[in-house]
PDB file of N, CA and C in Angstrom:
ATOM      1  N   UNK A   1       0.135 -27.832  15.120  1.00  0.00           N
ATOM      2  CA  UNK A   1      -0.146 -27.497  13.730  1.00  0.00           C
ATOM      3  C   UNK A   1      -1.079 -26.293  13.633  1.00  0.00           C
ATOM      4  N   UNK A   2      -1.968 -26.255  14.272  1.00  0.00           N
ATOM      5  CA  UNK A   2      -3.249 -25.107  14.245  1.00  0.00           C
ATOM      6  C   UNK A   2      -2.229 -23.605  14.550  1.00  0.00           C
ATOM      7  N   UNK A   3      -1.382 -24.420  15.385  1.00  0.00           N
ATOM      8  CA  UNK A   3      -0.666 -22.888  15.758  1.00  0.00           C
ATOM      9  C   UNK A   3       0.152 -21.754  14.644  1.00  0.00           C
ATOM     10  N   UNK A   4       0.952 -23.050  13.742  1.00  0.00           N
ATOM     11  CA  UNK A   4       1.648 -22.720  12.822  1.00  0.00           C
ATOM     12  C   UNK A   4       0.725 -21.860  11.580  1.00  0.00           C
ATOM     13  N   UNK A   5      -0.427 -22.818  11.574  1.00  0.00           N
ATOM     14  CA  UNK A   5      -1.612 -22.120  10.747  1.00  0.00           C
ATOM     15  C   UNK A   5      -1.941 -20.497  11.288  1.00  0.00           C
ATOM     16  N   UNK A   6      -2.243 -20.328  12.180  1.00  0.00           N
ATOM     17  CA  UNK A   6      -2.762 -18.820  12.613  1.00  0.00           C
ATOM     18  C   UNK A   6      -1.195 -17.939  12.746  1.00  0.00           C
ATOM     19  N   UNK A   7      -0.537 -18.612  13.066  1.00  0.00           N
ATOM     20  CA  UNK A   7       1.004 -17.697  12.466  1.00  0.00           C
ATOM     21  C   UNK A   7       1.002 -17.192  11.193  1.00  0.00           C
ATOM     22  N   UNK A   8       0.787 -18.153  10.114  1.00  0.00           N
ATOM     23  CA  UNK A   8       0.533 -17.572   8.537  1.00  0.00           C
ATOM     24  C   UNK A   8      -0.280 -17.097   8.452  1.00  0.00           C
ATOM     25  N   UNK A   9      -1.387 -17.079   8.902  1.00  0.00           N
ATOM     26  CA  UNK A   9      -2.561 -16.607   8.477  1.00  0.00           C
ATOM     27  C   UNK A   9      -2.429 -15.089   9.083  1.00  0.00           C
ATOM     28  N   UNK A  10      -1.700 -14.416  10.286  1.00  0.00           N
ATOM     29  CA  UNK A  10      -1.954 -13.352  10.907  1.00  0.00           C
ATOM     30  C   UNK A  10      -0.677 -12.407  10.001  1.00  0.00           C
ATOM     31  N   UNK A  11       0.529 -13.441   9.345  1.00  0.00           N
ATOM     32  CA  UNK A  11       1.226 -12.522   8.367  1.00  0.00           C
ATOM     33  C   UNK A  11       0.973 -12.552   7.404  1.00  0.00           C
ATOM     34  N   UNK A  12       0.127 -13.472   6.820  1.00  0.00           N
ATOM     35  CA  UNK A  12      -0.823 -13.002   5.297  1.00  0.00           C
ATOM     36  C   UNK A  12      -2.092 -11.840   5.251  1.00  0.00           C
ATOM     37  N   UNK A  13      -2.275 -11.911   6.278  1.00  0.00           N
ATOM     38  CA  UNK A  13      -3.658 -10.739   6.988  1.00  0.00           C
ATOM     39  C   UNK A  13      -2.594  -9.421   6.841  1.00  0.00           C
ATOM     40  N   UNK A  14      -1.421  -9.386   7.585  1.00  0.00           N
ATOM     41  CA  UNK A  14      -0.336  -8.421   7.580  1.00  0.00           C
ATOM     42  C   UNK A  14       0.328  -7.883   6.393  1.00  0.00           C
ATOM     43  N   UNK A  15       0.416  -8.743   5.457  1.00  0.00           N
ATOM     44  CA  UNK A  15       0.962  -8.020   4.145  1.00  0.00           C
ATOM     45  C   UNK A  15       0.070  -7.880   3.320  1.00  0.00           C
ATOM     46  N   UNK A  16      -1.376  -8.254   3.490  1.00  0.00           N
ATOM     47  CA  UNK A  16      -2.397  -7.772   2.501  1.00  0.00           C
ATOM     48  C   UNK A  16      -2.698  -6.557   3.490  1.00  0.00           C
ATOM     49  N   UNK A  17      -3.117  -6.620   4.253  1.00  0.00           N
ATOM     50  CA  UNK A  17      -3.499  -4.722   4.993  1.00  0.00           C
ATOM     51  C   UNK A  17      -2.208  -4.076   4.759  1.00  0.00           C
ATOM     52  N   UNK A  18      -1.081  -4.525   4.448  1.00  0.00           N
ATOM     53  CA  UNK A  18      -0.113  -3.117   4.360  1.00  0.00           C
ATOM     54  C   UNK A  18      -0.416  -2.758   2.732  1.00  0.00           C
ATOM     55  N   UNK A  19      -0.487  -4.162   1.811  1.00  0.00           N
ATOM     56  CA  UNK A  19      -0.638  -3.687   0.458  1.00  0.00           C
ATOM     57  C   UNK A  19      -1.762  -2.935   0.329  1.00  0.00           C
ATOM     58  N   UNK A  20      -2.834  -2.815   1.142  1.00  0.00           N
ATOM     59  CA  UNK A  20      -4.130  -1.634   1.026  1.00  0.00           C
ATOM     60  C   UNK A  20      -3.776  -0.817   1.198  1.00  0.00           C
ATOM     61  N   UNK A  21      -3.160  -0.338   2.144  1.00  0.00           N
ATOM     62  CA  UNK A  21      -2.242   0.699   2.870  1.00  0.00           C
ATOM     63  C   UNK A  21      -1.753   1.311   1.833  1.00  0.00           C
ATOM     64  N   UNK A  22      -1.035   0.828   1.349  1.00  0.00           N
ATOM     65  CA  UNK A  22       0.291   1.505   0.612  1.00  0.00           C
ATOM     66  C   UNK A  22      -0.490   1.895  -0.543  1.00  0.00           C
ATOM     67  N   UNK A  23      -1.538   1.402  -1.226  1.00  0.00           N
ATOM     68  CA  UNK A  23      -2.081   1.492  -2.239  1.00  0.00           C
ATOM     69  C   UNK A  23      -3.068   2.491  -2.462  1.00  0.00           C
ATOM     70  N   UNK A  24      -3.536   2.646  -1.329  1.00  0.00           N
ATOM     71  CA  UNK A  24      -4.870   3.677  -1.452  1.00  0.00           C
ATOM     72  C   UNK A  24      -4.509   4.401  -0.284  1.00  0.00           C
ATOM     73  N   UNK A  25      -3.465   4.502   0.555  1.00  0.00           N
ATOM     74  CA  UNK A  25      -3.725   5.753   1.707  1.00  0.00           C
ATOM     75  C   UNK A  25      -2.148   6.491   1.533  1.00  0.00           C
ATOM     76  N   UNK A  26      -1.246   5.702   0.907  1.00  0.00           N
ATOM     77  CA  UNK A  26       0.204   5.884   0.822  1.00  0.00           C
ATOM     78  C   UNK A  26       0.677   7.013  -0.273  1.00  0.00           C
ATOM     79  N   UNK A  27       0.562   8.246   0.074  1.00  0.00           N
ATOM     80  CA  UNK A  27       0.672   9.222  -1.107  1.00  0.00           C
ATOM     81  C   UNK A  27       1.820   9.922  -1.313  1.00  0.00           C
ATOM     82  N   UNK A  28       2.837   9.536  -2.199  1.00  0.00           N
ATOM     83  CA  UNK A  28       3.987   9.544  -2.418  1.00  0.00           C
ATOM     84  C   UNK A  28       3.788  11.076  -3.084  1.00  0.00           C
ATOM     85  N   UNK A  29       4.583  11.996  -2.350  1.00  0.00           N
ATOM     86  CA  UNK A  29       5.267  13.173  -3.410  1.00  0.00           C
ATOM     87  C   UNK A  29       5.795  13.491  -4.436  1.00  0.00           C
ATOM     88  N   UNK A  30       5.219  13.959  -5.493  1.00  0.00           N
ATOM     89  CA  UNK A  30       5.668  13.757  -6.930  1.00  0.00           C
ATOM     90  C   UNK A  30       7.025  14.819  -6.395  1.00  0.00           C
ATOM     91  N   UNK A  31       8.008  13.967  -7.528  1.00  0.00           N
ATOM     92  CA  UNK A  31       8.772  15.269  -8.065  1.00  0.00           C
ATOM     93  C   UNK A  31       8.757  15.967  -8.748  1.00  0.00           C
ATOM     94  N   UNK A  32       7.985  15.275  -9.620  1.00  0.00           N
ATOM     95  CA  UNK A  32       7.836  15.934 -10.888  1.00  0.00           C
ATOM     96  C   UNK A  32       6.443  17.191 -11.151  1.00  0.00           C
ATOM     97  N   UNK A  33       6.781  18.483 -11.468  1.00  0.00           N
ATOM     98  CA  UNK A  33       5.381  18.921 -11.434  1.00  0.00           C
ATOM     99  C   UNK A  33       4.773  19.459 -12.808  1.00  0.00           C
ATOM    100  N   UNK A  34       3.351  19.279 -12.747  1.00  0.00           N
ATOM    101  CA  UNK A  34       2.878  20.039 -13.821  1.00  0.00           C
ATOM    102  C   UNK A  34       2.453  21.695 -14.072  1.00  0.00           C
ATOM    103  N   UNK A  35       2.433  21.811 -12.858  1.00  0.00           N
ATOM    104  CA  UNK A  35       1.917  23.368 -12.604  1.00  0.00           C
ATOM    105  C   UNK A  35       0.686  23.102 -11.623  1.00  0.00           C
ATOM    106  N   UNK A  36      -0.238  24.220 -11.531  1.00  0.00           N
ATOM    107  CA  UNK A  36      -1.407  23.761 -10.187  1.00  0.00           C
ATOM    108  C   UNK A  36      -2.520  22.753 -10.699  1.00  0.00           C
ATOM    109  N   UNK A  37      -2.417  22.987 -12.019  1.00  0.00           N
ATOM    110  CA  UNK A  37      -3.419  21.776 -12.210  1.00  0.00           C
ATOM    111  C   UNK A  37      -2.695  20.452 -12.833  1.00  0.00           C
ATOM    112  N   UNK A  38      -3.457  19.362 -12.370  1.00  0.00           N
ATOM    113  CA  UNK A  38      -2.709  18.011 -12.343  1.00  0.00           C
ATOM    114  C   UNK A  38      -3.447  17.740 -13.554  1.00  0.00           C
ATOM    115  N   UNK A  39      -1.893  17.520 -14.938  1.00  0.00           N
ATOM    116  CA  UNK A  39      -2.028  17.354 -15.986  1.00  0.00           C
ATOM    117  C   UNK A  39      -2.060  15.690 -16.611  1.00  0.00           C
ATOM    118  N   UNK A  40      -1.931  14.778 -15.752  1.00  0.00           N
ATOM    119  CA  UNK A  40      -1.811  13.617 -15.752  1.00  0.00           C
ATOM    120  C   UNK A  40      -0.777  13.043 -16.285  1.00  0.00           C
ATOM    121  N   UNK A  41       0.423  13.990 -16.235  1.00  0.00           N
ATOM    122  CA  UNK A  41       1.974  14.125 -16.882  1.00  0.00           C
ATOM    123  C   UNK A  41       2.811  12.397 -16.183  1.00  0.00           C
ATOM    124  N   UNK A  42       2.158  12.275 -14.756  1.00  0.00           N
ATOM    125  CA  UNK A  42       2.614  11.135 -14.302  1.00  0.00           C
ATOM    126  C   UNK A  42       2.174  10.614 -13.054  1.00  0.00           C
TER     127      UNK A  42
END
């Protein structure tokens, strides 16, 4: 049982560090542009 526990626990550890990841280091390329200054268009 303990085992099954640290199995979940090391892929709940795993999809919360990717959701940090993706959230604050993951910087997607707009397509869309405003010109050089970022107009907060999107």
């Amino acid at each position: 049982m303990a085992l099954f526990q640290e199995i979940v626990a090391f892929i709940v550890l795993g999809i919360a560090l990717f959701y940090l990841y993706k959230k604050f280091f993951w910087k997607k390329k707009n397509k869309k542009s405003c010109g050089e200054d970022d107009c907060g268009c999107h």
